[in-house]
C-alpha atoms as a PDB file:
ATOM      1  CA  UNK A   1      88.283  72.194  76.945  1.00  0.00           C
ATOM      2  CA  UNK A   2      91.092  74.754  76.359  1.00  0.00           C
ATOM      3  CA  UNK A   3      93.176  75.889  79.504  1.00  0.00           C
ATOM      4  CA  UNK A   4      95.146  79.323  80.133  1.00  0.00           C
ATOM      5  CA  UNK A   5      97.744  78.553  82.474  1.00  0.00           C
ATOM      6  CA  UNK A   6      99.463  81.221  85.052  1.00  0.00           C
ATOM      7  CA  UNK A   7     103.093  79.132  85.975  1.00  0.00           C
ATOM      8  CA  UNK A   8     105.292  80.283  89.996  1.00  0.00           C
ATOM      9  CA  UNK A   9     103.251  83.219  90.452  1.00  0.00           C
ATOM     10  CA  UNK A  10     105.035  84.116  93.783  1.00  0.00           C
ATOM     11  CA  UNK A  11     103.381  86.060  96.891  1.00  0.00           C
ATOM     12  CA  UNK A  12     104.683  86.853 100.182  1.00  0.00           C
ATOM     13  CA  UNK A  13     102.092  86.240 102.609  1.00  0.00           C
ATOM     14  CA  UNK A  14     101.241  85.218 106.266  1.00  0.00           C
ATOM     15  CA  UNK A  15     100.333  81.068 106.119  1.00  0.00           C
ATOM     16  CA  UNK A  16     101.217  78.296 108.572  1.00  0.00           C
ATOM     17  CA  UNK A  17     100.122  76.623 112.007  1.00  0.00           C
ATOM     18  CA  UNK A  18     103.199  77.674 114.290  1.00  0.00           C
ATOM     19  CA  UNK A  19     103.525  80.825 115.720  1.00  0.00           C
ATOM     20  CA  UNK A  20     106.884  82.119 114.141  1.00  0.00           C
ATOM     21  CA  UNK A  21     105.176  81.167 110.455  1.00  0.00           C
ATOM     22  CA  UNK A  22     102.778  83.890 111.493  1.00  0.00           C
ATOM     23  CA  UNK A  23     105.080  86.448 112.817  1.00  0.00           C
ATOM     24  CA  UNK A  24     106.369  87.618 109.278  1.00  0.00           C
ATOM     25  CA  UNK A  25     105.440  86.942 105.685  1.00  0.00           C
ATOM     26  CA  UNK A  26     106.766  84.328 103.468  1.00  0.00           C
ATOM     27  CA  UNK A  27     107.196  83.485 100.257  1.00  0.00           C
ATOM     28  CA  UNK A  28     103.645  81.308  98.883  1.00  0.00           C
ATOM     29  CA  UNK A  29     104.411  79.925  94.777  1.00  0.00           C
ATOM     30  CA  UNK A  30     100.863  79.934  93.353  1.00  0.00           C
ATOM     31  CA  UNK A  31     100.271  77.900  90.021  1.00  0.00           C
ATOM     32  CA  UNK A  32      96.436  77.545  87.740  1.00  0.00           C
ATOM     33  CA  UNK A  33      95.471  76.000  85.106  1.00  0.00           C
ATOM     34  CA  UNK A  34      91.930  77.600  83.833  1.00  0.00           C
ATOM     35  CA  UNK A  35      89.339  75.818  82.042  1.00  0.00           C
ATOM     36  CA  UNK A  36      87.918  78.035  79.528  1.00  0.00           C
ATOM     37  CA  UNK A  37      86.900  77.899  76.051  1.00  0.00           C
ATOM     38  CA  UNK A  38      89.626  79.921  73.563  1.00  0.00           C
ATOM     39  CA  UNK A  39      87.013  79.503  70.558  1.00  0.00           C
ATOM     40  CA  UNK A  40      85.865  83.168  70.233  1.00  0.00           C
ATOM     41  CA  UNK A  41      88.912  85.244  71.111  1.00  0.00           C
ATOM     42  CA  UNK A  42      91.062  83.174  68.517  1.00  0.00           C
ATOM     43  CA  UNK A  43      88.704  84.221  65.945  1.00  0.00           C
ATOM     44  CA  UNK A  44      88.267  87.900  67.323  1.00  0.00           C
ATOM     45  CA  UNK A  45      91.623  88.617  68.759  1.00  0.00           C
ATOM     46  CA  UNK A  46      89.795  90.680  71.442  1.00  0.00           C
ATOM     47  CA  UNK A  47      90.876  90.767  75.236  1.00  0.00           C
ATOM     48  CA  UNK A  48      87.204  91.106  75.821  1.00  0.00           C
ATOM     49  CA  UNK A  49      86.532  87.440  74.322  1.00  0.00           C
ATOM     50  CA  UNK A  50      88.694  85.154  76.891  1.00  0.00           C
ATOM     51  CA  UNK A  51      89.769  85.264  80.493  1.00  0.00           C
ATOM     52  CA  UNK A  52      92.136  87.829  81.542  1.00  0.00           C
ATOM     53  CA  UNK A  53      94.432  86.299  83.398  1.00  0.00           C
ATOM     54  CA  UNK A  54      96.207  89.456  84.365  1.00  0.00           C
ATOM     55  CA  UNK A  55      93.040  90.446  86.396  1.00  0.00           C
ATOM     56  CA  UNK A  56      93.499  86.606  88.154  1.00  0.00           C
ATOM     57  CA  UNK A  57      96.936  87.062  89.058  1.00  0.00           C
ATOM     58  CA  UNK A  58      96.327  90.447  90.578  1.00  0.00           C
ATOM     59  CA  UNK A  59      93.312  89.115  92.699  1.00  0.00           C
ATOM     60  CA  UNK A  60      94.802  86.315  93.929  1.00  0.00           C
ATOM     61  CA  UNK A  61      98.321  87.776  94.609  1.00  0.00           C
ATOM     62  CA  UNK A  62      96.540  90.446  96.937  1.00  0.00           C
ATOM     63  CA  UNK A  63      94.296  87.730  98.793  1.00  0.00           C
ATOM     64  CA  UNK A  64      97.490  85.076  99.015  1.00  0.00           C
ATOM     65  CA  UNK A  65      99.105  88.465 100.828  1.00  0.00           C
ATOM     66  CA  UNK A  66      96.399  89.542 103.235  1.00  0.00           C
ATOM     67  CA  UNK A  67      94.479  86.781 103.853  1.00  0.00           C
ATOM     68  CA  UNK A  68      96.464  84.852 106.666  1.00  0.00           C
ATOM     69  CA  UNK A  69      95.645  81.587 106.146  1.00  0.00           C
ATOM     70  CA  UNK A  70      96.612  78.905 108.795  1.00  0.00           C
ATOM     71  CA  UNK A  71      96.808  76.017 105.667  1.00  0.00           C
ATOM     72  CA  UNK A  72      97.299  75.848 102.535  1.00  0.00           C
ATOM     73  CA  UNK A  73      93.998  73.981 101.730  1.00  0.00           C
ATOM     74  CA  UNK A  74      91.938  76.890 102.868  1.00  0.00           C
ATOM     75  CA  UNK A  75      94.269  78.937 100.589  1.00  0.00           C
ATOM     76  CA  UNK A  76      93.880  76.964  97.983  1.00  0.00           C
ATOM     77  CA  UNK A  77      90.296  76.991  98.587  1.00  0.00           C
ATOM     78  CA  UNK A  78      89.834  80.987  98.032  1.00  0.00           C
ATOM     79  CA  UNK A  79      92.084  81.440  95.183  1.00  0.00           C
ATOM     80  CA  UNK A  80      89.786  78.396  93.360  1.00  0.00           C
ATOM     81  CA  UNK A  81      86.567  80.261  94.369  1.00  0.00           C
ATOM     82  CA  UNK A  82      88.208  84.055  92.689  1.00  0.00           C
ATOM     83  CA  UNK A  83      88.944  82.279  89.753  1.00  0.00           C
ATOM     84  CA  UNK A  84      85.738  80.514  89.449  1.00  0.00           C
ATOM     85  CA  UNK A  85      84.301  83.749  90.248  1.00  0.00           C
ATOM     86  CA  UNK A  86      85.575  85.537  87.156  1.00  0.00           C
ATOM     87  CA  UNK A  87      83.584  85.163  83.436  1.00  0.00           C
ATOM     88  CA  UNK A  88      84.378  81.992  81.530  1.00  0.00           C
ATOM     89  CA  UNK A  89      85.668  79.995  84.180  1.00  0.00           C
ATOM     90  CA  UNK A  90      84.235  76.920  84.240  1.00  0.00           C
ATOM     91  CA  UNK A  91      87.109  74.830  86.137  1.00  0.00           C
ATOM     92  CA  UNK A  92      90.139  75.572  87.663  1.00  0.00           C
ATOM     93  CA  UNK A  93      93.246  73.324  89.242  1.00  0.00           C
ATOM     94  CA  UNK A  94      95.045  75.564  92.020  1.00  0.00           C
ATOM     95  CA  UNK A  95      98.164  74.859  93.474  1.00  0.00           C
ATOM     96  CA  UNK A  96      99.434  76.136  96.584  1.00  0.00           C
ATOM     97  CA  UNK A  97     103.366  75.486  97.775  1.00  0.00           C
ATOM     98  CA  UNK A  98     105.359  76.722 100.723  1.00  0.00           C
ATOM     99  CA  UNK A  99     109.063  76.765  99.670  1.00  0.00           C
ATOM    100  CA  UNK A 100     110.814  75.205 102.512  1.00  0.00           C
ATOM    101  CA  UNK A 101     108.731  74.216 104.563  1.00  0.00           C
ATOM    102  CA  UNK A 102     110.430  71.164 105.465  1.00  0.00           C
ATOM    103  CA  UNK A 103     113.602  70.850 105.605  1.00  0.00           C
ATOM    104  CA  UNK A 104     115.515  68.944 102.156  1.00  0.00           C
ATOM    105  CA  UNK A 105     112.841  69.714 100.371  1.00  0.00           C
ATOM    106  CA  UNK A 106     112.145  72.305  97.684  1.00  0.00           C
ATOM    107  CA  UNK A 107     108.774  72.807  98.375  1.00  0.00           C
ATOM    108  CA  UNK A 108     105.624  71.303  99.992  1.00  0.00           C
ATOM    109  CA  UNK A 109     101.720  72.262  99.056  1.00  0.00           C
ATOM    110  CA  UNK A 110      98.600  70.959  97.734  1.00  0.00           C
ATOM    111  CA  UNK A 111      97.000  70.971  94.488  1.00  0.00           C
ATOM    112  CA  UNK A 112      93.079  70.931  93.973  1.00  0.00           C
ATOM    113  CA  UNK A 113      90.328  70.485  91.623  1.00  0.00           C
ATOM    114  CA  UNK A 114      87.500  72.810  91.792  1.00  0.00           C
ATOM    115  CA  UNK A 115      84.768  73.330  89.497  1.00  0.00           C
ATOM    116  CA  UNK A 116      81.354  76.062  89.159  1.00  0.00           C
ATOM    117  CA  UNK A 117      79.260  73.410  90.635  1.00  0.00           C
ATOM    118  CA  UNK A 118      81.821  73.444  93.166  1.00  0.00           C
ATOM    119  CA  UNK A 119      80.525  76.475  94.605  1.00  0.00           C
ATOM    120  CA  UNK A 120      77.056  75.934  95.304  1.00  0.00           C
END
């Protein structure tokens, strides 16, 4: 299966357990891999033949902003079922990380496997 990947797509959003993680936003690095099949649009060259990731990032920057998650699972969660949601999608790896979140680190987060059947 081909993939389409979207690489440190960064939001600002509301996420965390404690109360000051909820008082302000802060900065949530998104990463996908998409499972699609490439076949037709590298014969037809047409936007209309593959996955537009554009329309991905765009949906899941504005959930990751206003959706206020306590964890990063349930994050993590949404964003897999938007991109499953969207034509030609038939698997998706999602990866959620909170930069700083503990201290000497870079970054902590999850990453998580979600497929159509998934959804059901």
């Amino acid at each position: 299966m081909d993939k389409i990947f979207i690489k440190d797509l960064v939001a600002r959003g509301i996420i965390g357990v404690q109360e000051w993680e909820r008082e302000k936003p802060q900065e949530i690095v998104l990463n996908f891999t998409l499972f699609t099949s490439l076949k037709k649009v590298g014969v037809s060259d047409c936007i209309d033949d593959t996955v537009n990731y554009r329309t991905i990032a765009k949906l899941a920057l504005a959930h990751a902003e206003t959706a206020a998650r306590k964890t990063v699972e349930a994050l993590a969660q949404d964003l897999a079922r938007i991109c499953l949601n969207q034509p030609g999608v038939d698997k998706v790896i999602v990866r959620v990380e909170k930069p700083g979140a503990i201290r000497f680190s870079k970054s902590v987060g999850v990453e998580i496997e979600r497929s159509r059947e998934d959804l059901e």
